[in-house]
Each structure stands twice: as structure tokens, then as C-alpha cells.
N, C-alpha and C. Protein backbone atom coordinates (compact mmCIF):
# COMPACT_ATOMS: atom_id res chain seq x y z
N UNK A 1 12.29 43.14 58.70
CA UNK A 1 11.36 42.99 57.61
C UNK A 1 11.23 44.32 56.88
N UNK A 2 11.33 44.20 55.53
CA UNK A 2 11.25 45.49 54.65
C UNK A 2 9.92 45.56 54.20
N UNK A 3 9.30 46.87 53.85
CA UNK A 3 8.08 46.97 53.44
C UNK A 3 8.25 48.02 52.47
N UNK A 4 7.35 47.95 51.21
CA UNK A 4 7.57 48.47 50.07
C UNK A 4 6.38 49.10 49.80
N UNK A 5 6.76 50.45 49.59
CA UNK A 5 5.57 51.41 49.09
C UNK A 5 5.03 51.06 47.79
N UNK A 6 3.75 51.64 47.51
CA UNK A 6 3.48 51.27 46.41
C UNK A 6 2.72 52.93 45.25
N UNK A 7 3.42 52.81 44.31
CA UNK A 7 2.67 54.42 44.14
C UNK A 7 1.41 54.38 43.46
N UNK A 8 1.39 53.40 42.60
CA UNK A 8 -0.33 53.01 41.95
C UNK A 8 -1.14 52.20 42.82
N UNK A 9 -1.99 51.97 43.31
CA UNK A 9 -2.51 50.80 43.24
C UNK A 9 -3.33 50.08 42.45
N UNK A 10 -2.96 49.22 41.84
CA UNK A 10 -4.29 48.06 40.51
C UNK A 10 -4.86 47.69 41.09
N UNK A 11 -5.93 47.88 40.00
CA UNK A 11 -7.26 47.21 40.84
C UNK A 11 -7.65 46.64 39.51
N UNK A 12 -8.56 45.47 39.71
CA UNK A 12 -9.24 44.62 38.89
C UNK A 12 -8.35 43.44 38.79
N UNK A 13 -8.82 42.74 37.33
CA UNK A 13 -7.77 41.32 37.66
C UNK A 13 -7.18 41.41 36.45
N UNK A 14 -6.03 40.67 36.18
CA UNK A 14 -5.13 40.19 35.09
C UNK A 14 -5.56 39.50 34.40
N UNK A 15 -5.10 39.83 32.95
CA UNK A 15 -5.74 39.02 31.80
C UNK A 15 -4.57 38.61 31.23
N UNK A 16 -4.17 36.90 30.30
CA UNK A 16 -2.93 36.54 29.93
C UNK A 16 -3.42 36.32 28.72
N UNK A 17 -2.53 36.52 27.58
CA UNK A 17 -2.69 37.03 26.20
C UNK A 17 -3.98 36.23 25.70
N UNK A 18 -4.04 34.77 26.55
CA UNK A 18 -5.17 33.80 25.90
C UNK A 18 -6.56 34.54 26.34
N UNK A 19 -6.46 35.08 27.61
CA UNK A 19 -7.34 35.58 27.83
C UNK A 19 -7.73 37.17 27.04
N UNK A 20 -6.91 37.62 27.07
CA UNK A 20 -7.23 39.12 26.20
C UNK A 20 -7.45 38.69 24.79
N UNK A 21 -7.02 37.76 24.12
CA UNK A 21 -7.77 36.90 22.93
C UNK A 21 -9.44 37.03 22.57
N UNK A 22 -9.63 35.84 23.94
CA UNK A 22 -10.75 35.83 24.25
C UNK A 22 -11.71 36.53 24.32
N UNK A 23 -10.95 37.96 24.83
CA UNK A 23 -12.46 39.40 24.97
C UNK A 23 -12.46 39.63 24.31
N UNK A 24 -10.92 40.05 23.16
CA UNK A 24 -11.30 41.27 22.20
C UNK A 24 -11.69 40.35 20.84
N UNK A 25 -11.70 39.07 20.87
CA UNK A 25 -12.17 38.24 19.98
C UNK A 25 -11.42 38.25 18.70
N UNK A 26 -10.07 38.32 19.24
CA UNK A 26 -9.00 37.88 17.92
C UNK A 26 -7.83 36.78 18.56
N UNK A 27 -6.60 37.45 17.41
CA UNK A 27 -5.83 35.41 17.90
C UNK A 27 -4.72 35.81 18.89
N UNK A 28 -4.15 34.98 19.24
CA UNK A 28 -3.51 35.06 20.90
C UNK A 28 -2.30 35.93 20.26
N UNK A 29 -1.80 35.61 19.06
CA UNK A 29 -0.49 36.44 18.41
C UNK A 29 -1.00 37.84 18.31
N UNK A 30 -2.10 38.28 17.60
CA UNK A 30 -2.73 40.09 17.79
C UNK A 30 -2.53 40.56 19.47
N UNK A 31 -3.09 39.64 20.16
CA UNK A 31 -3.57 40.14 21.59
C UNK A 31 -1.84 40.32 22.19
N UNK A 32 -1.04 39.21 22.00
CA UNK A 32 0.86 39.79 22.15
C UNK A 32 1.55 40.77 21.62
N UNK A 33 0.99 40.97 20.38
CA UNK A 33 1.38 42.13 20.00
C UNK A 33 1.12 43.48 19.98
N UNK A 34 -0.34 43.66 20.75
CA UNK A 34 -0.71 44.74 21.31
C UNK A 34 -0.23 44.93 22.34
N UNK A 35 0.39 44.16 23.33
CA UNK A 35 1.56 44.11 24.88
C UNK A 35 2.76 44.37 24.14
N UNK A 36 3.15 43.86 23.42
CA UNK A 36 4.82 44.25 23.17
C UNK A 36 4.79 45.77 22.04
N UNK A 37 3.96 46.21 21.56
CA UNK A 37 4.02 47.43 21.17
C UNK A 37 3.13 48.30 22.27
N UNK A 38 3.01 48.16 23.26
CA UNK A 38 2.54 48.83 23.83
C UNK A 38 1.04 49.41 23.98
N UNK A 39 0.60 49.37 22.51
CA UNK A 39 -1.00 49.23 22.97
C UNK A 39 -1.83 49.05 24.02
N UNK A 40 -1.04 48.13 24.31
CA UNK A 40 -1.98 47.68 25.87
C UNK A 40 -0.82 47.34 27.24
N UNK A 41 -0.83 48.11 27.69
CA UNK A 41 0.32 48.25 28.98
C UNK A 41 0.33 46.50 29.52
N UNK A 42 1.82 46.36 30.03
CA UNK A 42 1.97 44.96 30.19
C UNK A 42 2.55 44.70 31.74
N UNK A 43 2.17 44.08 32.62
CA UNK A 43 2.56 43.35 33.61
C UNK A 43 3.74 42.47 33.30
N UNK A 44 4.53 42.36 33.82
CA UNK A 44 5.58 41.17 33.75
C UNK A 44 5.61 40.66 34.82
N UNK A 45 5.27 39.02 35.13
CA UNK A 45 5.42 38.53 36.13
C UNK A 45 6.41 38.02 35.95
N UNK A 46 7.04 37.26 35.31
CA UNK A 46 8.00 36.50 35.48
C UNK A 46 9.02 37.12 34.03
N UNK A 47 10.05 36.07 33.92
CA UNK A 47 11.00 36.63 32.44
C UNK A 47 9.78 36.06 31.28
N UNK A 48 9.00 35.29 31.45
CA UNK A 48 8.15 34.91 29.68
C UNK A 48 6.49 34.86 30.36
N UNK A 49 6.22 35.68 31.37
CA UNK A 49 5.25 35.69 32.01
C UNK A 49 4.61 36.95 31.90
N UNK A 50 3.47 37.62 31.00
CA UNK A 50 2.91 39.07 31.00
C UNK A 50 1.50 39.08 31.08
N UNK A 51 0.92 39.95 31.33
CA UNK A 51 -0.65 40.05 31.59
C UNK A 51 -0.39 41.21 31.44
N UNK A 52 -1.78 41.70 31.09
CA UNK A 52 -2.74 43.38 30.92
C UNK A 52 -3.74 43.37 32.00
N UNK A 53 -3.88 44.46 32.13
CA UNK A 53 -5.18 44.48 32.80
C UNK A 53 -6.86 44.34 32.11
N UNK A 54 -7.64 43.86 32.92
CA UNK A 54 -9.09 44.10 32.21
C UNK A 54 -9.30 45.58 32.22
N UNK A 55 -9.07 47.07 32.76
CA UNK A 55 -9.46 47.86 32.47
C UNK A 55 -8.84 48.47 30.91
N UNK A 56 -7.90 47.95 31.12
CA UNK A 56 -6.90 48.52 29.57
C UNK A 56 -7.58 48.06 28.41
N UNK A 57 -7.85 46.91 28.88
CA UNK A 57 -8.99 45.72 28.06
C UNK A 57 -10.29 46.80 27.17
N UNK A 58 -10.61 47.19 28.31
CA UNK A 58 -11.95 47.89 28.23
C UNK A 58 -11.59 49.06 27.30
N UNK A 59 -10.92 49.95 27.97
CA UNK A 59 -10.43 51.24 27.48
C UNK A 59 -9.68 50.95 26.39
N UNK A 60 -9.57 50.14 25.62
CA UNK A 60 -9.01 49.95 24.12
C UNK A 60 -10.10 49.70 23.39
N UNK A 61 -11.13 48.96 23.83
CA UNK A 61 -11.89 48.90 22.96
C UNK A 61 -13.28 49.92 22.78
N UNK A 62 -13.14 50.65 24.05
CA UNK A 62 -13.63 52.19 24.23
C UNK A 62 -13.01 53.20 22.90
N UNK A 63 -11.35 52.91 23.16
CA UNK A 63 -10.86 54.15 21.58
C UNK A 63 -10.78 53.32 20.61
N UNK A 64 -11.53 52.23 20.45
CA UNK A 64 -11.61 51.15 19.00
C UNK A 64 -13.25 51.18 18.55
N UNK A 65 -13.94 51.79 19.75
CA UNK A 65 -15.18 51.77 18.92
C UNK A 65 -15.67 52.94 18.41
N UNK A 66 -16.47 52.61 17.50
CA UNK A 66 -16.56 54.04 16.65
C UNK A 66 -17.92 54.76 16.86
N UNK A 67 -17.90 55.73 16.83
CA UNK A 67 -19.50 56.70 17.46
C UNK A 67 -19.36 56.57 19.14
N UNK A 68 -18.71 56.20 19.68
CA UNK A 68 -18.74 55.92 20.69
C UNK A 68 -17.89 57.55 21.51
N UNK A 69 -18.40 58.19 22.40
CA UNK A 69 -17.59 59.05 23.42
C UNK A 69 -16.07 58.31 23.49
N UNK A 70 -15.34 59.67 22.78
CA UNK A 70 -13.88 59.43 23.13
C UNK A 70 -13.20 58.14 22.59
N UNK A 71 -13.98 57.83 20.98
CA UNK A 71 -13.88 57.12 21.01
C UNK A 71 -13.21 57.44 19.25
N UNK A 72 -12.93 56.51 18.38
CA UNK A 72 -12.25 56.91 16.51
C UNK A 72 -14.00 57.00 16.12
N UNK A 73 -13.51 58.10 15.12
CA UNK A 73 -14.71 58.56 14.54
C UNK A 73 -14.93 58.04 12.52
């Protein structure tokens, strides 16, 4: 039996484009195209299978809000 290191560990849960839709309250095509340009780092589960994380979730809309610490001014 092989066992595989791991160098990050994730924590929190996966969000799938319908769902990252959902939080950041736009359409499922914006929320894909923030994963495929990279905006928002992407999981690949499968070959047509991707998720983000909810913290990336968060922390985008942390540097999307404005007046906000560390945030566009």
C-alpha cells in the first residue's frame, strides 16, 4: 500500500461554479471565468469537474470590497 504526502492541507469545503454564483451573487458563466483566469484558484476533480474553495470565496471579495482593510480603494 502506497501513501502520499501531502504539502498543503485544505481546509474548509468546495464550492462548484453554481455555488460560487450563488455567494458572490452573479451568473454561473462570471463565477467560471474567474476559475479559468485564475482569479480564483481551481480544484480539478475530474477532466470537466472544478471547484474553488470558500476561503478564496471570501478573500476575493475581501480585495473586491472597497474601504475595507487590504482591500481596492
Amino acid at each position: 500500500m502506497t501513501t502520499h504526502s501531502v504539502t498543503t492541507k485544505p481546509t474548509g469545503c468546495l464550492l462548484s461554479p453554481e455555488n460560487t454564483a450563488a455567494k458572490l451573487d452573479c451568473s454561473i458563466k462570471y463565477a467560471r471565468r474567474l476559475m479559468a483566469n485564475g482569479t480564483l484558484p481551481k480544484v480539478k476533480l475530474g477532466r470537466r469537474c472544478v471547484r474553488t474553495t470558500a476561503e478564496a470565496v471570501d478573500a476575493f471579495i475581501l480585495r473586491r470590497t472597497i474601504g475595507a482593510k487590504g482591500g481596492a480603494v
